[in-house]
C-alpha atoms as a PDB file:
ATOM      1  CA  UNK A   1     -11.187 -20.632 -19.475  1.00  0.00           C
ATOM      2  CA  UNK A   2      -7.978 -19.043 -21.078  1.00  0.00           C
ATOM      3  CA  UNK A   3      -4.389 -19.350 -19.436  1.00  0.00           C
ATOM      4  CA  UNK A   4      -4.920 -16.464 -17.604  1.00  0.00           C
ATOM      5  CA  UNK A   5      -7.855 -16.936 -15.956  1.00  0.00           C
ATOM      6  CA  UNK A   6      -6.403 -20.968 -14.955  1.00  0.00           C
ATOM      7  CA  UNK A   7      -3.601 -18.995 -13.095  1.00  0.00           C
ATOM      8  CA  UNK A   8      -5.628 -16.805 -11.520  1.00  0.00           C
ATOM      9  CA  UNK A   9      -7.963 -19.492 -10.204  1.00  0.00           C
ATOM     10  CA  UNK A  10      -4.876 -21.784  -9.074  1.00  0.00           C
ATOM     11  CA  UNK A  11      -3.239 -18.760  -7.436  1.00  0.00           C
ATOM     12  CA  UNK A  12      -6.422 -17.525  -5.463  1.00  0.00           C
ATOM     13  CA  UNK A  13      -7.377 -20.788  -4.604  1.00  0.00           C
ATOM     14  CA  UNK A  14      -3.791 -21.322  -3.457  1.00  0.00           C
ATOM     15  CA  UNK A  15      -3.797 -18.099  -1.458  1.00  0.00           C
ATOM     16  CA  UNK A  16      -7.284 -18.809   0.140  1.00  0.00           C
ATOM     17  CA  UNK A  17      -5.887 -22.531   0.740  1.00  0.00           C
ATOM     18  CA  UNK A  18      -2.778 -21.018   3.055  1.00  0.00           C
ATOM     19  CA  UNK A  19      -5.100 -18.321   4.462  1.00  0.00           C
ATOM     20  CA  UNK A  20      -7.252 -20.687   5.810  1.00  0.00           C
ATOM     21  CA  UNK A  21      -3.948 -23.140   6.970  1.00  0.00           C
ATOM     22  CA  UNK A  22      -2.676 -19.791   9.038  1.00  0.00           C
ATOM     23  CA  UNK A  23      -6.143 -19.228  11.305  1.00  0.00           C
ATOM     24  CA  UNK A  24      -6.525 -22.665  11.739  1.00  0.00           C
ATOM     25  CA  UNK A  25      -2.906 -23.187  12.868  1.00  0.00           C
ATOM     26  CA  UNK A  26      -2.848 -19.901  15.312  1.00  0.00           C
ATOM     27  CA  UNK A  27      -4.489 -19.578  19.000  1.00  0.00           C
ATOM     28  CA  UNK A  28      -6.230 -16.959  18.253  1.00  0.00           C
ATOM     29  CA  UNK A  29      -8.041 -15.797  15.233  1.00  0.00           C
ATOM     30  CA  UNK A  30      -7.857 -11.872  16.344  1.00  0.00           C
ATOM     31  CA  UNK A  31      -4.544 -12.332  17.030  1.00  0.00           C
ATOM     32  CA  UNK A  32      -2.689  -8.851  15.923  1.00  0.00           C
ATOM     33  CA  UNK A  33      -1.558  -8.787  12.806  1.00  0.00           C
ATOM     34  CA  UNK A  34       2.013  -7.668  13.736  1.00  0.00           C
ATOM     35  CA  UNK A  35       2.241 -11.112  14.918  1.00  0.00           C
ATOM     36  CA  UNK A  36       2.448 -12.473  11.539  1.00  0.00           C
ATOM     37  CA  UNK A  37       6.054 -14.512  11.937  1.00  0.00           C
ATOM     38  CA  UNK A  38       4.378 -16.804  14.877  1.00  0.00           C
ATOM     39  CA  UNK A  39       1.276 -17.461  12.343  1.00  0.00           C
ATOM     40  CA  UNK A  40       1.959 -20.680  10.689  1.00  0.00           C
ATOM     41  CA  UNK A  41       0.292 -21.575   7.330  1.00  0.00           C
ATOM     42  CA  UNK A  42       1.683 -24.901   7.153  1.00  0.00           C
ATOM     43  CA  UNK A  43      -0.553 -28.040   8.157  1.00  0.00           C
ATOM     44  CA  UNK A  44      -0.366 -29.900  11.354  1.00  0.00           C
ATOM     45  CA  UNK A  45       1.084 -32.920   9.417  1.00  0.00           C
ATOM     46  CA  UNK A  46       4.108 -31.445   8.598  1.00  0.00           C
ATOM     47  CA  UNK A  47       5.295 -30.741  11.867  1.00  0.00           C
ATOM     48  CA  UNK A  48       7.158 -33.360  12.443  1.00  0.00           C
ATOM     49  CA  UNK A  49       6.040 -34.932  16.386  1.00  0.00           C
ATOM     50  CA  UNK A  50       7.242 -34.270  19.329  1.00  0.00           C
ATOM     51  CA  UNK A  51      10.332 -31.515  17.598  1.00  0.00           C
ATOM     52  CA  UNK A  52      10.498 -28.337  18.352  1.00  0.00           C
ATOM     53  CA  UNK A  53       9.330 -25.409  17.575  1.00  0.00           C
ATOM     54  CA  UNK A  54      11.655 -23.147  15.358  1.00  0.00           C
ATOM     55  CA  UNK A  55      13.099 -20.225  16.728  1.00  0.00           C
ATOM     56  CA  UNK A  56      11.231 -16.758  16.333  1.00  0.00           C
ATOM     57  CA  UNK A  57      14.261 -15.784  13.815  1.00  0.00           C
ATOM     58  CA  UNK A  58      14.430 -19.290  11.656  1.00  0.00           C
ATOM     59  CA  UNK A  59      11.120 -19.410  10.981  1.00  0.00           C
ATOM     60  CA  UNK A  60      10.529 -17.599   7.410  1.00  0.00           C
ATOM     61  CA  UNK A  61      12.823 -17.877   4.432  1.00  0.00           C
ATOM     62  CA  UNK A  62      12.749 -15.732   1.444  1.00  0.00           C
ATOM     63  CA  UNK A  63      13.720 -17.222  -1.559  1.00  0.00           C
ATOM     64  CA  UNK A  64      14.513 -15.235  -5.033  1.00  0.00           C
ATOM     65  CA  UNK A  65      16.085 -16.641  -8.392  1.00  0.00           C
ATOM     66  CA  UNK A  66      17.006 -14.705 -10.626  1.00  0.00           C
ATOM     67  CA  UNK A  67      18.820 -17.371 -13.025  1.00  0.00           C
ATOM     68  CA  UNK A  68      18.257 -20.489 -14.260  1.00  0.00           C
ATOM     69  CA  UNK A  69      20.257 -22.520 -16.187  1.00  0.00           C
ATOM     70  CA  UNK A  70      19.220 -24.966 -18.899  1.00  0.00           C
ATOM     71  CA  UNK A  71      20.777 -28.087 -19.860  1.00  0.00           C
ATOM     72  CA  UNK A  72      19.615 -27.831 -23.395  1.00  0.00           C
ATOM     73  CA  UNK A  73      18.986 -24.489 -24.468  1.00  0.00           C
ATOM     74  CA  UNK A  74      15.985 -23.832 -26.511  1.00  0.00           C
ATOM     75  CA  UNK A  75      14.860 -20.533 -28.494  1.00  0.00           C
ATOM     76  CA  UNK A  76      11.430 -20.982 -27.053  1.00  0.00           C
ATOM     77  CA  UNK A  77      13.413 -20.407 -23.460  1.00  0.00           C
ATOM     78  CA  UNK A  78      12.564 -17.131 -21.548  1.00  0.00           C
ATOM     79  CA  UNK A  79      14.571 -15.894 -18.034  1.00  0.00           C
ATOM     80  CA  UNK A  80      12.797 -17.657 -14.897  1.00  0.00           C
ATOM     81  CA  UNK A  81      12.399 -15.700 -12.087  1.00  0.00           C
ATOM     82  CA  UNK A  82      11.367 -16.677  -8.784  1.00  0.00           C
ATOM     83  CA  UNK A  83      10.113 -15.230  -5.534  1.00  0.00           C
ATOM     84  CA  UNK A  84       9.143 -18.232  -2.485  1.00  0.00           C
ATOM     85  CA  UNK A  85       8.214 -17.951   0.790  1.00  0.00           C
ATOM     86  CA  UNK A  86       8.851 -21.227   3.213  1.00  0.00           C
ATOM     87  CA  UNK A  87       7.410 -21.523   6.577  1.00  0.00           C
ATOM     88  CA  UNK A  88       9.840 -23.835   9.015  1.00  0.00           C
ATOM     89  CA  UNK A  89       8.059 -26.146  10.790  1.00  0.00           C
ATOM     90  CA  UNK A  90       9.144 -28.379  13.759  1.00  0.00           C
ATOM     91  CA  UNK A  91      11.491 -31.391  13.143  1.00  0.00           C
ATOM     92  CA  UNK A  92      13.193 -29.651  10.238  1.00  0.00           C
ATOM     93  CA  UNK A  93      10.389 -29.243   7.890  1.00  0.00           C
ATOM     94  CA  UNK A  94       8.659 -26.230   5.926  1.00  0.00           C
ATOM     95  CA  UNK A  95       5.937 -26.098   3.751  1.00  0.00           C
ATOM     96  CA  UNK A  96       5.636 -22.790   0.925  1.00  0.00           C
ATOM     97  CA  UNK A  97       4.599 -21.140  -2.088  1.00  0.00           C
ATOM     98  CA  UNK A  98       6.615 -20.030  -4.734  1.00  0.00           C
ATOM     99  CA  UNK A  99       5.589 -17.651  -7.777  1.00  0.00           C
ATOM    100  CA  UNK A 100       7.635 -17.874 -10.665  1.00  0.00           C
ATOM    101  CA  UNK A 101       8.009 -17.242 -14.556  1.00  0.00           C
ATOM    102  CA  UNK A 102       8.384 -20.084 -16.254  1.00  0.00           C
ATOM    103  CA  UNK A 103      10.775 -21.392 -18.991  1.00  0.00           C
ATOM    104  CA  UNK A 104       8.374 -20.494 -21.527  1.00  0.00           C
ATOM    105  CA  UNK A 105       7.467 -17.231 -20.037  1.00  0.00           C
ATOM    106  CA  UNK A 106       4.054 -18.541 -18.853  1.00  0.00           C
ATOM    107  CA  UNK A 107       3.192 -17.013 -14.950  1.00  0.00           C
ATOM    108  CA  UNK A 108       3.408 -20.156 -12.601  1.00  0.00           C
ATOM    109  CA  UNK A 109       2.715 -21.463  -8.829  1.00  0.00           C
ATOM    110  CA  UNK A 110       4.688 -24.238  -7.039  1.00  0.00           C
ATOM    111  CA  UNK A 111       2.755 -25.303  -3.377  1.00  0.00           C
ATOM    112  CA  UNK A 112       4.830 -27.714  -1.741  1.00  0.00           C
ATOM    113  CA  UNK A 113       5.771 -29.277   1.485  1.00  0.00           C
ATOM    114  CA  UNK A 114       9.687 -30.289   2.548  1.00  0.00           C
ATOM    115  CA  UNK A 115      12.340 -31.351   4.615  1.00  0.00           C
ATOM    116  CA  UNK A 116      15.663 -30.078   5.010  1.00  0.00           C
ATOM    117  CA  UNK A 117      19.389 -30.991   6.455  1.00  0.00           C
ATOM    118  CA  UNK A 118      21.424 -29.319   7.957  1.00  0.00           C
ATOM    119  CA  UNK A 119      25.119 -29.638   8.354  1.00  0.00           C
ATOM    120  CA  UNK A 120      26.125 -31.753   5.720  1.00  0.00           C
ATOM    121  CA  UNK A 121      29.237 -33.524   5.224  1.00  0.00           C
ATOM    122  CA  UNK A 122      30.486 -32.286   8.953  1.00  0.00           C
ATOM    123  CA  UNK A 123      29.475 -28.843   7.597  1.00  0.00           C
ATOM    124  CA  UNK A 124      27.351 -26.319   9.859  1.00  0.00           C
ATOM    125  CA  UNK A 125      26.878 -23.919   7.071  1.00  0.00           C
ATOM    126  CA  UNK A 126      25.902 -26.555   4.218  1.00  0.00           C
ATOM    127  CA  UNK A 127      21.938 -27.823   3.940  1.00  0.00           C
ATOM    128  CA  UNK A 128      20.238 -29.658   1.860  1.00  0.00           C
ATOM    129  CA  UNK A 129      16.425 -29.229   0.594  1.00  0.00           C
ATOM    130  CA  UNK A 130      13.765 -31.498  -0.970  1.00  0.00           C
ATOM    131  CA  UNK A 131      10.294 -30.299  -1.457  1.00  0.00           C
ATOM    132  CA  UNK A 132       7.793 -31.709  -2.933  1.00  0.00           C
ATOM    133  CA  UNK A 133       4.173 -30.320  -4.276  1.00  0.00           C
ATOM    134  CA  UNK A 134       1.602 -29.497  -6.911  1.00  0.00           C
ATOM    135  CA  UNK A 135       2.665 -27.374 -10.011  1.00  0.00           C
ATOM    136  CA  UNK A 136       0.465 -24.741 -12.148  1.00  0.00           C
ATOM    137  CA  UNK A 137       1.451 -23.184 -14.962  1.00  0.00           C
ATOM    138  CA  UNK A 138       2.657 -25.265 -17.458  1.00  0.00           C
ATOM    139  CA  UNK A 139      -0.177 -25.125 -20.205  1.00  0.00           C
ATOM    140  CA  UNK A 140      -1.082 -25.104 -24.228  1.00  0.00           C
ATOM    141  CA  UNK A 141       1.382 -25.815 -26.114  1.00  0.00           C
ATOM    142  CA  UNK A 142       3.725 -26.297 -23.126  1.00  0.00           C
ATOM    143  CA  UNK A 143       1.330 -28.519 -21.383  1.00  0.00           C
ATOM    144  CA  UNK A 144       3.780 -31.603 -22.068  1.00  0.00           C
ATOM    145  CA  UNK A 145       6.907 -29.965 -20.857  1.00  0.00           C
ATOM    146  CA  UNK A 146       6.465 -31.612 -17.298  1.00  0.00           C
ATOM    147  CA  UNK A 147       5.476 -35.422 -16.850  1.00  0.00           C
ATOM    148  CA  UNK A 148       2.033 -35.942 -15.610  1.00  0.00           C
ATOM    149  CA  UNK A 149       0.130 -32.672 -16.554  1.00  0.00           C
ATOM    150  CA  UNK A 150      -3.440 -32.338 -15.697  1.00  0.00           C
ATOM    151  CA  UNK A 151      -4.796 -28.548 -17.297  1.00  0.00           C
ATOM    152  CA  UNK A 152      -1.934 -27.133 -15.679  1.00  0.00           C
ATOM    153  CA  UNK A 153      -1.676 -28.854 -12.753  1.00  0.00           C
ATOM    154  CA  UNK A 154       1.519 -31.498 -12.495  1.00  0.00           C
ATOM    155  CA  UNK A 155       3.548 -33.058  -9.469  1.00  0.00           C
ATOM    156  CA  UNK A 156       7.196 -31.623  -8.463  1.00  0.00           C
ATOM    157  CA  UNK A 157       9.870 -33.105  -6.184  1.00  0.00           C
ATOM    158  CA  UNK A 158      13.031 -30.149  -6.277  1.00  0.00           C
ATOM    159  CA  UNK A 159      16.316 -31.298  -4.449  1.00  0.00           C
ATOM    160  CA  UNK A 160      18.258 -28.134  -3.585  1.00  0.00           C
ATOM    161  CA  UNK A 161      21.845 -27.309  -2.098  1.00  0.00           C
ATOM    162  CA  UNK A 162      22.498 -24.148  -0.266  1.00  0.00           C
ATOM    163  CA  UNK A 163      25.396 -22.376   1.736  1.00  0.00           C
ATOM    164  CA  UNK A 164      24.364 -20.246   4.443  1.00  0.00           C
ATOM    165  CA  UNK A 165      27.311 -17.448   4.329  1.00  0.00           C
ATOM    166  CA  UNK A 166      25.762 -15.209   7.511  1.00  0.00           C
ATOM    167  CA  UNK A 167      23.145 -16.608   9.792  1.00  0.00           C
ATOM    168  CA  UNK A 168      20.268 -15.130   7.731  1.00  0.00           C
ATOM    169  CA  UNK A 169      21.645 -15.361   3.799  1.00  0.00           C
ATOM    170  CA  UNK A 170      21.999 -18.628   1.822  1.00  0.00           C
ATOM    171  CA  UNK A 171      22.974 -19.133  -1.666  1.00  0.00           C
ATOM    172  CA  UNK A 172      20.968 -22.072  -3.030  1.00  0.00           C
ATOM    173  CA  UNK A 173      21.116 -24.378  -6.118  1.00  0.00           C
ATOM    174  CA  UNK A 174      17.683 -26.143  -6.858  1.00  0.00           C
ATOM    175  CA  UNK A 175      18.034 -29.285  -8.959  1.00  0.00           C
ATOM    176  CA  UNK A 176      14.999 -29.045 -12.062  1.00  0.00           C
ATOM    177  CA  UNK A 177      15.057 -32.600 -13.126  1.00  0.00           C
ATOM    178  CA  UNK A 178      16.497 -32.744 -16.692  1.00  0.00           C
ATOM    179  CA  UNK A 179      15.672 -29.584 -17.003  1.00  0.00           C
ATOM    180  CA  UNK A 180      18.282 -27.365 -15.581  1.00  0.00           C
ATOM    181  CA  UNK A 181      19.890 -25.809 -12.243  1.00  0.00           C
ATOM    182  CA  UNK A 182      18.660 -22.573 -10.962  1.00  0.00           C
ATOM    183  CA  UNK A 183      20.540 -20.350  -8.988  1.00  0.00           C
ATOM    184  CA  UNK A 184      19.262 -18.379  -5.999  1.00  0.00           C
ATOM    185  CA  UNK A 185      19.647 -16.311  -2.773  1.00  0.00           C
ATOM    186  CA  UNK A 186      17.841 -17.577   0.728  1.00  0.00           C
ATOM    187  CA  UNK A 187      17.222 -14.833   3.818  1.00  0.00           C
ATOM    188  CA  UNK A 188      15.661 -16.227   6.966  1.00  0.00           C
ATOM    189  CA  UNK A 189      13.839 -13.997   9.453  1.00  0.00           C
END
């Protein structure tokens, strides 16, 4: 199986995995489908017990990078772009998907599960973000570019820092190990 295929695999499998999280988590499997921001892909771990539910406007955030910045920079380094989708769940926490290029220009999928803070430092508009998940992507001759690799498959943990300017939009620094920062704009619906 070539790199292509792998990704494909990992990102249907992915795909079906959070397909089948959202009709078991909602009442109703013929629920209509313009009720897709109360569906809730995340599993009934993550909630955290006895929270809240998020409000019908919190509960999605869109996440896109468009820059990332290397601490060492290497010819073999391509532009990382990223597109995520997080699902809040009660007691502060979210679980999501992200799709991104990366450093090596190799198509990539980040499932994770996370916590965030809000209000930092006395701070209503400054949060916090660690997630933490399974990685695919990283494979041939990159396959050693992130600790404990598997055929693609490797463990993440991704501290982040964000600003949210308007009640919706967030700018957002995610923290890539000793790899780099990258750079990117939040919008919650």
């Amino acid at each position: 199986m070539n790199t292509l295929q792998r990704g494909l695999v990992a990102t249907v499998l992915t795909c079906s995995l959070s397909s089948a999280w959202a009709q078991s988590s909602s009442p109703s499997a013929s629920a209509p489908a313009a009720d897709w921001q109360n569906s809730n892909p995340c599993p009934a771990w993550v909630a955290a017990e006895g929270a809240s539910e998020p409000a019908a406007n919190k509960r999605w955030d869109l996440t896109l990078s468009p820059y990332t910045l290397h601490w060492h920079s290497s010819a073999e380094h391509k532009p990382v772009v990223l597109a995520s989708l997080d699902r809040a769940a009660p007691g502060n926490r979210l679980c999501g998907l992200s799709f991104f290029s990366n450093s090596f220009g190799q198509p990539s999928t980040y499932v994770y599960v996370g916590q965030r803070w809000d209000g930092l430092l006395g701070n209503p508009q400054l949060f916090a973000k660690v997630t933490a998940g399974i990685f695919y992507g990283y494979v041939g001759q990159y396959k050693d570019k992130v600790p404990y690799n598997y055929k693609g498959f490797s463990p993440g943990i991704i501290p982040s820092l964000g600003y949210q300017f308007t009640p919706s939009d967030s700018a957002q620094v995610l923290v890539l190990g000793n790899a780099g920062l990258m750079f990117a704009y939040g919008r919650t619906f």
